[in-house]
Protein backbone atom coordinates (compact mmCIF):
# COMPACT_ATOMS: atom_id res chain seq x y z
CA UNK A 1 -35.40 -32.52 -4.59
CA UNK A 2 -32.54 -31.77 -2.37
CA UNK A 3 -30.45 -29.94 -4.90
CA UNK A 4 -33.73 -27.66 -5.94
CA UNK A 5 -34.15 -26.71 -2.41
CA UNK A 6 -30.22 -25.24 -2.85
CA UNK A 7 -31.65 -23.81 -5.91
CA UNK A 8 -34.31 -21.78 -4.20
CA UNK A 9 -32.27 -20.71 -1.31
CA UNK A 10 -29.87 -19.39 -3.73
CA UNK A 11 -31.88 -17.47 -5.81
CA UNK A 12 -33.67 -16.20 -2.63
CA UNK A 13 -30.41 -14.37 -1.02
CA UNK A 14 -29.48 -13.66 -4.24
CA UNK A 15 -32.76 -11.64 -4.93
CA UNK A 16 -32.28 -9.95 -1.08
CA UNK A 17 -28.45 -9.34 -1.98
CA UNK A 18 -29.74 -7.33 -5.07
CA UNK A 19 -32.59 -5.63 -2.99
CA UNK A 20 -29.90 -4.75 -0.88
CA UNK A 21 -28.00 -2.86 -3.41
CA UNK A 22 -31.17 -0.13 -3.47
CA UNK A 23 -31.94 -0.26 0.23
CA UNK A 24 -28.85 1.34 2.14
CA UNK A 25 -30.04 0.01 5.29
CA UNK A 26 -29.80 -3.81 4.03
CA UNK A 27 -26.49 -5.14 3.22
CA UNK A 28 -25.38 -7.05 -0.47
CA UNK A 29 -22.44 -9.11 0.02
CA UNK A 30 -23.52 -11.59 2.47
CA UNK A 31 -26.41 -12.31 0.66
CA UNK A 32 -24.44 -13.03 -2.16
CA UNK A 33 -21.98 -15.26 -0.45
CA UNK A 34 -24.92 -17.29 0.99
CA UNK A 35 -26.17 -17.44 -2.99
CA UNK A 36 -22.49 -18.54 -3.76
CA UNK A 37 -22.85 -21.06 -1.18
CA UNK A 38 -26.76 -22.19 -1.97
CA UNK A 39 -25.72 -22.38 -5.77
CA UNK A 40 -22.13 -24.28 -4.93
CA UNK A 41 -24.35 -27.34 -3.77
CA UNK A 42 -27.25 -26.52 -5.89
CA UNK A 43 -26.53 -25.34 -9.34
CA UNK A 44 -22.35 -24.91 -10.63
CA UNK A 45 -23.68 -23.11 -13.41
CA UNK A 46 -25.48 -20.78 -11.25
CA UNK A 47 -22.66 -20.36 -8.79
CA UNK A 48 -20.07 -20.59 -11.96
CA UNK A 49 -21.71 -17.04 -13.13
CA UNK A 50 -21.86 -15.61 -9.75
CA UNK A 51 -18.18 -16.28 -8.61
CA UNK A 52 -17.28 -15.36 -12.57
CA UNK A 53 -19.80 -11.87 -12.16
CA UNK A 54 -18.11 -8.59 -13.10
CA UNK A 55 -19.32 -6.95 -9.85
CA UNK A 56 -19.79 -9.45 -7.52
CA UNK A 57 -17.69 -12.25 -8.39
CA UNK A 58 -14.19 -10.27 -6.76
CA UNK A 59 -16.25 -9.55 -3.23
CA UNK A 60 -17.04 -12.65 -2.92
CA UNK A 61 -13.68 -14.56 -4.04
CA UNK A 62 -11.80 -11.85 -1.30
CA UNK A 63 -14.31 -13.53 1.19
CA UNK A 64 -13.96 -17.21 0.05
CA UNK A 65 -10.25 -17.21 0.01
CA UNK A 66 -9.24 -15.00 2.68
CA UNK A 67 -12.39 -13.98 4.37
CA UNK A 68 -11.30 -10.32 3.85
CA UNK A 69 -13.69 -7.54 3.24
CA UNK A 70 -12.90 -4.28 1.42
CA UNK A 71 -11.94 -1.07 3.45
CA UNK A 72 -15.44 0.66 1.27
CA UNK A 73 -17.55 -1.89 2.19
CA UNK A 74 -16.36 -1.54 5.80
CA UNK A 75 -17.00 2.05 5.83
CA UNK A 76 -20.46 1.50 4.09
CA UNK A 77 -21.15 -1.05 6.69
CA UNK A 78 -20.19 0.94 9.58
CA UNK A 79 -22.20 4.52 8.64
CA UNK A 80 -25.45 2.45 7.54
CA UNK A 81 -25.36 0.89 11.07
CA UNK A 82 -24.46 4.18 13.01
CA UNK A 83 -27.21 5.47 10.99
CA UNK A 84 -29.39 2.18 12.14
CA UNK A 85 -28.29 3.35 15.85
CA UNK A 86 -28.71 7.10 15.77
CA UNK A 87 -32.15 6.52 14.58
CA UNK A 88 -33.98 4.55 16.59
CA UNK A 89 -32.45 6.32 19.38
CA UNK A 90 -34.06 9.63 17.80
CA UNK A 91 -37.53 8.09 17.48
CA UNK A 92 -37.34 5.87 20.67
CA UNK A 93 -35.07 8.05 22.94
CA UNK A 94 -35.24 6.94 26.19
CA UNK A 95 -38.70 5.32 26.55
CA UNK A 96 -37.04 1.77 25.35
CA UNK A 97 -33.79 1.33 27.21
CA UNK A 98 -33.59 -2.08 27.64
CA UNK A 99 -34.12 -2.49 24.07
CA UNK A 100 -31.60 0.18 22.50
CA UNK A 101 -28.80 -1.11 25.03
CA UNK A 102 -28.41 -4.43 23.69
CA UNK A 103 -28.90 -3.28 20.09
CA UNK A 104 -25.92 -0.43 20.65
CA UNK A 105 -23.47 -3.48 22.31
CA UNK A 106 -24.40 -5.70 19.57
CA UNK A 107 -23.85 -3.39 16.51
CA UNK A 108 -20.14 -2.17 18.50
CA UNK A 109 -19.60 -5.84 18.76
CA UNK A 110 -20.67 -6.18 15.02
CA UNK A 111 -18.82 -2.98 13.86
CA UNK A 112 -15.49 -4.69 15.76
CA UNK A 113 -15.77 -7.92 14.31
CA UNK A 114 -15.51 -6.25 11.05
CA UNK A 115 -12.87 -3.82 11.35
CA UNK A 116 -10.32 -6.64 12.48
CA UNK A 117 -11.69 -8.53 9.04
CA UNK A 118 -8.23 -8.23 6.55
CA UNK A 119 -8.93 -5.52 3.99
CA UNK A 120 -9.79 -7.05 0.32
């Protein structure tokens, strides 16, 4: 029962990781490293394909052994959040302060974290 819950868990980040590959404002990779990770305990053959993949198999082996990210995915990752930032403080301006301030220190503190991640 156990190993079916993995199952599902994988295939559910797995299905968000691809969604994320239309939506620019949701992100791939760690949905697919939380498949790798759901499928490693769930399903190897599952998780054999996925590390193996063509496309997402090298993103995910960079993170697994040496948690680095790639400098593209960093960029990627950094407009689609100052994108996130600029617009809700277009459509909320000033009205919601108390809410955009912690949501602007947490996406620097976000955007920081990755930047110091080694480059893939």
């Amino acid at each position: 029962m156990t190993r079916h819950l993995w199952n599902l868990a994988g295939f559910l980040a797995f299905l968000l990781g691809l969604i994320g590959l239309l939506l620019p404002i949701m992100p791939t990779v760690p949905f697919l490293i939380v498949a790798a990770w759901c499928w490693a305990k769930g399903s190897p053959r599952f998780h054999r394909w996925l590390i193996e993949h063509q496309h997402f198999g090298p993103a995910i082996a960079a993170w697994n052994e040496r948690r680095a990210v790639p400098r593209s995915g960093k960029i990627a990752a950094s407009l689609m959040l100052a994108v996130s930032v600029s617009t809700t403080l277009y459509f909320l301006g000033d009205r919601y302060f108390a809410f955009i301030l912690p949501l602007v220190l947490l996406i620097l503190a976000v955007m920081i974290w990755v930047w110091r991640l080694p480059d893939a």
